[in-house]
Protein backbone atom coordinates (compact mmCIF):
# COMPACT_ATOMS: atom_id res chain seq x y z
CA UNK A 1 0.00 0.00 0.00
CA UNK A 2 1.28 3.51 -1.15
CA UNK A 3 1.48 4.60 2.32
CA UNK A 4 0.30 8.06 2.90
CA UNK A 5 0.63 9.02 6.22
CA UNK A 6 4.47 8.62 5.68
CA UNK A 7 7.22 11.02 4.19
CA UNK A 8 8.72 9.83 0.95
CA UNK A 9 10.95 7.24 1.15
CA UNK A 10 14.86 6.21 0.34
CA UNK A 11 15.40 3.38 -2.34
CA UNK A 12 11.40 2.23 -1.88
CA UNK A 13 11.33 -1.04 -4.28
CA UNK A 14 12.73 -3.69 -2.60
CA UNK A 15 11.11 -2.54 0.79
CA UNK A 16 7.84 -2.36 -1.26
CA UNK A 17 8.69 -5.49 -2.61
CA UNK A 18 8.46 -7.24 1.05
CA UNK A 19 5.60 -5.16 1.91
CA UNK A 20 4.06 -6.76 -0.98
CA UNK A 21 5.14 -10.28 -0.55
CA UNK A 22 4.14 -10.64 3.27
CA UNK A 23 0.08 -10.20 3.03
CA UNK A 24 -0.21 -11.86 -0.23
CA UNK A 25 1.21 -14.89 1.40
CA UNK A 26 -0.68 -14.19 4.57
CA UNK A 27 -3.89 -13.89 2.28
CA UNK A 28 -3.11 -17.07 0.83
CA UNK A 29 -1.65 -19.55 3.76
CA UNK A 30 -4.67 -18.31 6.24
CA UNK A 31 -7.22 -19.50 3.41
CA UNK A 32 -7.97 -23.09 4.46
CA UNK A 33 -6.30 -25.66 1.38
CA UNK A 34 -7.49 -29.06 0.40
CA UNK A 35 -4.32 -30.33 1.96
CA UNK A 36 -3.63 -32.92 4.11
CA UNK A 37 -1.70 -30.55 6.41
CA UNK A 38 -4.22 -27.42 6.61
CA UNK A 39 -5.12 -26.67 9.95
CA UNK A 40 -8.41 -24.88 9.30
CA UNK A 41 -9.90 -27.13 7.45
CA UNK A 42 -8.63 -30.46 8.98
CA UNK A 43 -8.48 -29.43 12.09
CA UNK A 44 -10.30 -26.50 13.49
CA UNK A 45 -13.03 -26.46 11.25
CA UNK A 46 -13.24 -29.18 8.33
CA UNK A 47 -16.99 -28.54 7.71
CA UNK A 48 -17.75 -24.98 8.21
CA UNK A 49 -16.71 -22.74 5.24
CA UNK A 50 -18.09 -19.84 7.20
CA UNK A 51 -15.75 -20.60 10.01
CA UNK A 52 -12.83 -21.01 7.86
CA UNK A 53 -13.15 -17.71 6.29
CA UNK A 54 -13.40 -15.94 9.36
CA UNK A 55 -10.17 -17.74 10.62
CA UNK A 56 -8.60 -16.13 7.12
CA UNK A 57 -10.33 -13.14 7.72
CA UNK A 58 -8.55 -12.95 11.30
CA UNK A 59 -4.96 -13.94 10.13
CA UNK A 60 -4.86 -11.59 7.72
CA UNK A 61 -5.92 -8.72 9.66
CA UNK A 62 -3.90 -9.76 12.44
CA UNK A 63 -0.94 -9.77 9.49
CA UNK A 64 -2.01 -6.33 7.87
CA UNK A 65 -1.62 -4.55 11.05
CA UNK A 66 1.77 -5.83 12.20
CA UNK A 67 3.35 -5.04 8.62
CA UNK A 68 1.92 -1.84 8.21
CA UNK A 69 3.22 -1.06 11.65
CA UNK A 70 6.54 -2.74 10.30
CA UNK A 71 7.03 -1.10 7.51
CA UNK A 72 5.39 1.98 6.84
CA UNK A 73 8.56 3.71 8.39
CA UNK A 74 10.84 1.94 5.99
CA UNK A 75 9.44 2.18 2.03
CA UNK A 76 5.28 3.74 3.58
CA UNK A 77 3.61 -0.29 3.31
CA UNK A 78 3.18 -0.29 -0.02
CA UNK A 79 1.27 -3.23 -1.23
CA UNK A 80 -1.79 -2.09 -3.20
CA UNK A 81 -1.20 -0.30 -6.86
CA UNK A 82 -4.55 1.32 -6.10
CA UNK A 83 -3.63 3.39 -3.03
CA UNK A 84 -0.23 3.79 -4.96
CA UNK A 85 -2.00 5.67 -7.77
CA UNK A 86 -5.00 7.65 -5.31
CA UNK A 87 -2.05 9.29 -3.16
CA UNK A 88 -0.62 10.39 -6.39
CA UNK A 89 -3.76 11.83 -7.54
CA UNK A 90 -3.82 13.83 -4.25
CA UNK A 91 -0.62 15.35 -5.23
CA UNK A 92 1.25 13.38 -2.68
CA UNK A 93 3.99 11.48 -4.51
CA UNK A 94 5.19 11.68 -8.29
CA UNK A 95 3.63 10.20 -10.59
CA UNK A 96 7.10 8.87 -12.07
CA UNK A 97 7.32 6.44 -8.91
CA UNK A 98 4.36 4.78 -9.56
CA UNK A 99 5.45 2.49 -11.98
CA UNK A 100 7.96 1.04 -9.89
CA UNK A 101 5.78 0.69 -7.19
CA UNK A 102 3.00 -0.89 -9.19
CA UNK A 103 6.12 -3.34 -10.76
CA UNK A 104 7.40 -4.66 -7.26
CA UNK A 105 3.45 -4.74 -5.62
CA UNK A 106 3.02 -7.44 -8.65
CA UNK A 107 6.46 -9.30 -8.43
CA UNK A 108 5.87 -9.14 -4.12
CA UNK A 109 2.55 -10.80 -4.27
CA UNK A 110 3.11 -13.51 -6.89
CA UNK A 111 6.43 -14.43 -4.40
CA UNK A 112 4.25 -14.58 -1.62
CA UNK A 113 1.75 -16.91 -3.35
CA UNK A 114 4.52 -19.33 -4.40
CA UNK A 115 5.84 -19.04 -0.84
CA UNK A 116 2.53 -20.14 0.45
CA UNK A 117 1.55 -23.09 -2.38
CA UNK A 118 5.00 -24.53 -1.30
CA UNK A 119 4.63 -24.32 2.44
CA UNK A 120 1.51 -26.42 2.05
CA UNK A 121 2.88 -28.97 -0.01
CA UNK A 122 1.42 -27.08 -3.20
CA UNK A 123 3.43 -26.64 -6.64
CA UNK A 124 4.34 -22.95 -6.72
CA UNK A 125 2.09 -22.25 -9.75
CA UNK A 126 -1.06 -24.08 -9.79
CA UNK A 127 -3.45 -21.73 -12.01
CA UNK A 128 -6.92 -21.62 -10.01
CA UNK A 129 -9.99 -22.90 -11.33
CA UNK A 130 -12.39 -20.66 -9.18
CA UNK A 131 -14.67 -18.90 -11.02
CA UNK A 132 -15.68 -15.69 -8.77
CA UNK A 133 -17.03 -13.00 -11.02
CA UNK A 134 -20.75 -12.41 -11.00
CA UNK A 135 -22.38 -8.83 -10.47
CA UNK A 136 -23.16 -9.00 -6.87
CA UNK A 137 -19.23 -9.84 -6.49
CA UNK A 138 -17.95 -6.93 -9.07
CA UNK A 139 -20.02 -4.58 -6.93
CA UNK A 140 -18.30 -5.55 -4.04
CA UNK A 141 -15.30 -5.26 -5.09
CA UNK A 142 -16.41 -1.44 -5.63
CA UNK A 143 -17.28 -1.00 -2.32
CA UNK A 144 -14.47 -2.58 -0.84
CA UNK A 145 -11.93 -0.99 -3.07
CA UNK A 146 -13.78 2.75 -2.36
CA UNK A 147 -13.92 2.17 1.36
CA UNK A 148 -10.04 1.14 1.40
CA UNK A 149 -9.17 4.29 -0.08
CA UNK A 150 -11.54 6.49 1.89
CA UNK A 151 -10.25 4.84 5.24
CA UNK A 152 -6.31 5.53 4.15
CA UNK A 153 -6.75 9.19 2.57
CA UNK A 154 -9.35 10.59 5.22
CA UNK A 155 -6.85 8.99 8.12
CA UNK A 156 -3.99 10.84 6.60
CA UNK A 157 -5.40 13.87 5.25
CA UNK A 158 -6.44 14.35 9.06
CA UNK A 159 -2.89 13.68 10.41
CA UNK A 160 -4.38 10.66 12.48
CA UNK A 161 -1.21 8.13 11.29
CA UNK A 162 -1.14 6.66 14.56
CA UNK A 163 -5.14 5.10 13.67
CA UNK A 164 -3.55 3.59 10.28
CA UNK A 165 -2.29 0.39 10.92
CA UNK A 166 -5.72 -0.64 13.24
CA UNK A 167 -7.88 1.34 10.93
CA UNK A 168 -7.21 -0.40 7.80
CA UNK A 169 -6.42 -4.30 9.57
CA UNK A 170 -9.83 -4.23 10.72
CA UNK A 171 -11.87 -2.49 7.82
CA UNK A 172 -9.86 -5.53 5.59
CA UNK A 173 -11.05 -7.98 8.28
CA UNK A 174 -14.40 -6.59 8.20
CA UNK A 175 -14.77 -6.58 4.61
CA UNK A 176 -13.99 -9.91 4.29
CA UNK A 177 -17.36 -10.96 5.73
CA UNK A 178 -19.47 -7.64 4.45
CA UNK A 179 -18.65 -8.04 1.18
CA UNK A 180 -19.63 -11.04 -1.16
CA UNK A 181 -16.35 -11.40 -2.96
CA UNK A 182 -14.39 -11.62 0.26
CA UNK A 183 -12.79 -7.74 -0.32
CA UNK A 184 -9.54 -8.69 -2.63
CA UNK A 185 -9.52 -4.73 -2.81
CA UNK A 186 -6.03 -5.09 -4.69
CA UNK A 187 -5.38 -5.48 -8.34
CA UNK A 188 -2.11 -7.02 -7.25
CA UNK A 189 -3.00 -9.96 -4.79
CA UNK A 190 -5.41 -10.43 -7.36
CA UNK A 191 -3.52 -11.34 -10.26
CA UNK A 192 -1.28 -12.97 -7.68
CA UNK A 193 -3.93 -15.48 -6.58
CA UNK A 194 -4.40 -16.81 -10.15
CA UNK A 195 -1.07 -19.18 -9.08
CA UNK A 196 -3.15 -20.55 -6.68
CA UNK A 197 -6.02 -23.23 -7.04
CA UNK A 198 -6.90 -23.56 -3.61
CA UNK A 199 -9.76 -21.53 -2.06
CA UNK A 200 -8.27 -18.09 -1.71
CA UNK A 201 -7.26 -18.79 -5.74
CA UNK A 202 -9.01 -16.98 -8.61
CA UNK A 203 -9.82 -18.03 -12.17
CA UNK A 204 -8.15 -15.51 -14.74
CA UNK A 205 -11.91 -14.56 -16.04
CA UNK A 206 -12.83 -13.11 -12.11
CA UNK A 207 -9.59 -11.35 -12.00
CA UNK A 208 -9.51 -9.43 -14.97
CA UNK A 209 -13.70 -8.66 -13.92
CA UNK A 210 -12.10 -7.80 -10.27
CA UNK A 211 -9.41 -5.72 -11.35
CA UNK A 212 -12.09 -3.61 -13.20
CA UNK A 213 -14.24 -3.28 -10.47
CA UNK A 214 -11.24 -2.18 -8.37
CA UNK A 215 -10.37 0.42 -10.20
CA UNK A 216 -13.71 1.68 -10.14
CA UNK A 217 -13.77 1.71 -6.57
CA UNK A 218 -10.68 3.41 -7.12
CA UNK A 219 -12.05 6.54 -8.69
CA UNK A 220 -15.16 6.45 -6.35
CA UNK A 221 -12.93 6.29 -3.16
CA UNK A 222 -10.58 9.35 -4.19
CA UNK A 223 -13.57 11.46 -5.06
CA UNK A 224 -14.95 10.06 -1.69
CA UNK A 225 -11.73 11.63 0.22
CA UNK A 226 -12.47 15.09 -1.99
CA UNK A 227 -15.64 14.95 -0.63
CA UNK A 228 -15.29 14.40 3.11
CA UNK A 229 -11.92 15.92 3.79
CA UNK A 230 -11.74 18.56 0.88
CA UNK A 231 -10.05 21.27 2.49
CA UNK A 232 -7.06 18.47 4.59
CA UNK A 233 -4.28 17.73 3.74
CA UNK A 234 -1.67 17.12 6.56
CA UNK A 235 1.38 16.04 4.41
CA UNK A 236 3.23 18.23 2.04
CA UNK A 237 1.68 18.81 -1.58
CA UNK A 238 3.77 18.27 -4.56
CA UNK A 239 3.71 20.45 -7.31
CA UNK A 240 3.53 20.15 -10.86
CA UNK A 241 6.79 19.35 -11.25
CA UNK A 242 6.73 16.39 -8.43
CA UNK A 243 8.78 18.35 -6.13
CA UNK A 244 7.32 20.01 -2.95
CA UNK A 245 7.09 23.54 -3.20
């Protein structure tokens, strides 16, 4: 995530990189597999899907908060190419960083899914089979990509950093049980979890429909910010020439 309730960071890819790699694996590992070794689903809850997604749904909050905390001091948490390209809209960062960002946010989350597929006894590429996309799912992948962005941008535009790294590990938590597509929220994990044909996986047709939606959500998130906080902004503006004035 394009953190931005952080100054601009030194040498930001291969922190970003991490930052990428960590939830997309979290995302993936915390899904319950059909492995012989998954705990969720062989364990703590081998008939309940509801109960397994709620265990994901915990982990990876749980695991958004501690490396957000981690590393939003070190390259601002980026993982999402969305928030990457909102805080530049909001004059907040160049718009000639954002295709690094956006490069490593891909690279970092396909790592983290082979990480995971080969932790649980998975090849690293397995290309899912789970068809997702349907309307009511494409809408909520609006709504979870707009209220993503309006959490992050209204947080920072108010100078409330501390709130970040709670905020936005429990509105992903949340939105994992709100929203009928399980709030991917990230054009990055998304792609990412094509490699994957277990249950967090997701068939190339759904992602490209996701993606869409995403972007969407996107657009209706920053004008959401413009709308609630359109006078804040507690970090520096750029100018037109990407430099702060």
């Amino acid at each position: 995530m394009a953190w931005p309730l952080c100054s601009r960071r030194s040498d930001p890819g291969w922190s970003a990189c991490g930052a990428a790699c960590w939830p997309s694996s979290s995302a993936v590992c915390s899904s319950p597999q059909p492995s012989s070794d998954r705990v969720s689903r062989r364990t703590l809850s081998p008939h309940d899907v509801g109960l397994q997604l709620t265990e994901n749904a915990l982990a990876t909050a749980l695991a958004l908060f501690v490396v957000i905390a981690v590393l939003a001091p070190i390259s601002g948490a980026h993982f999402n190419p969305i928030i990457s390209i909102v805080d530049t809209a909001l004059r907040r960062r160049p718009w000639r960083e954002v295709p690094g960002y956006v490069a490593v946010q891909v690279v970092g989350c396909a790592a983290g899914v082979m990480l995971a597929n080969l932790m649980f006894g998975h090849p690293p590429v397995s290309i899912s089979g789970s068809a997702r996309l349907s309307p009511a799912h494409v809408f909520a992948e609006v709504v979870a990509t707009a209220g993503l962005v309006m959490v992050v941008f209204v947080l920072a535009r108010f100078g409330r950093e501390r709130w970040a790294p709670a905020a936005v590990a429990a509105y992903i938590g949340a939105a994992y049980l709100f929203t009928s597509s399980t709030s991917f929220a990230n054009p990055a994990i998304t792609a990412a979890r094509i490699l994957s044909n277990t249950f967090a996986g997701v068939d190339p047709v759904s992602a490209a429909g996701f993606i869409v939606a995403q972007l969407v959500g996107g657009v209706a998130g920053y004008l959401l910010v413009r709308a609630l906080a359109p006078g804040q902004n507690h970090a520096p503006v750029l100018d037109q020439e990407g430099a702060h004035p």
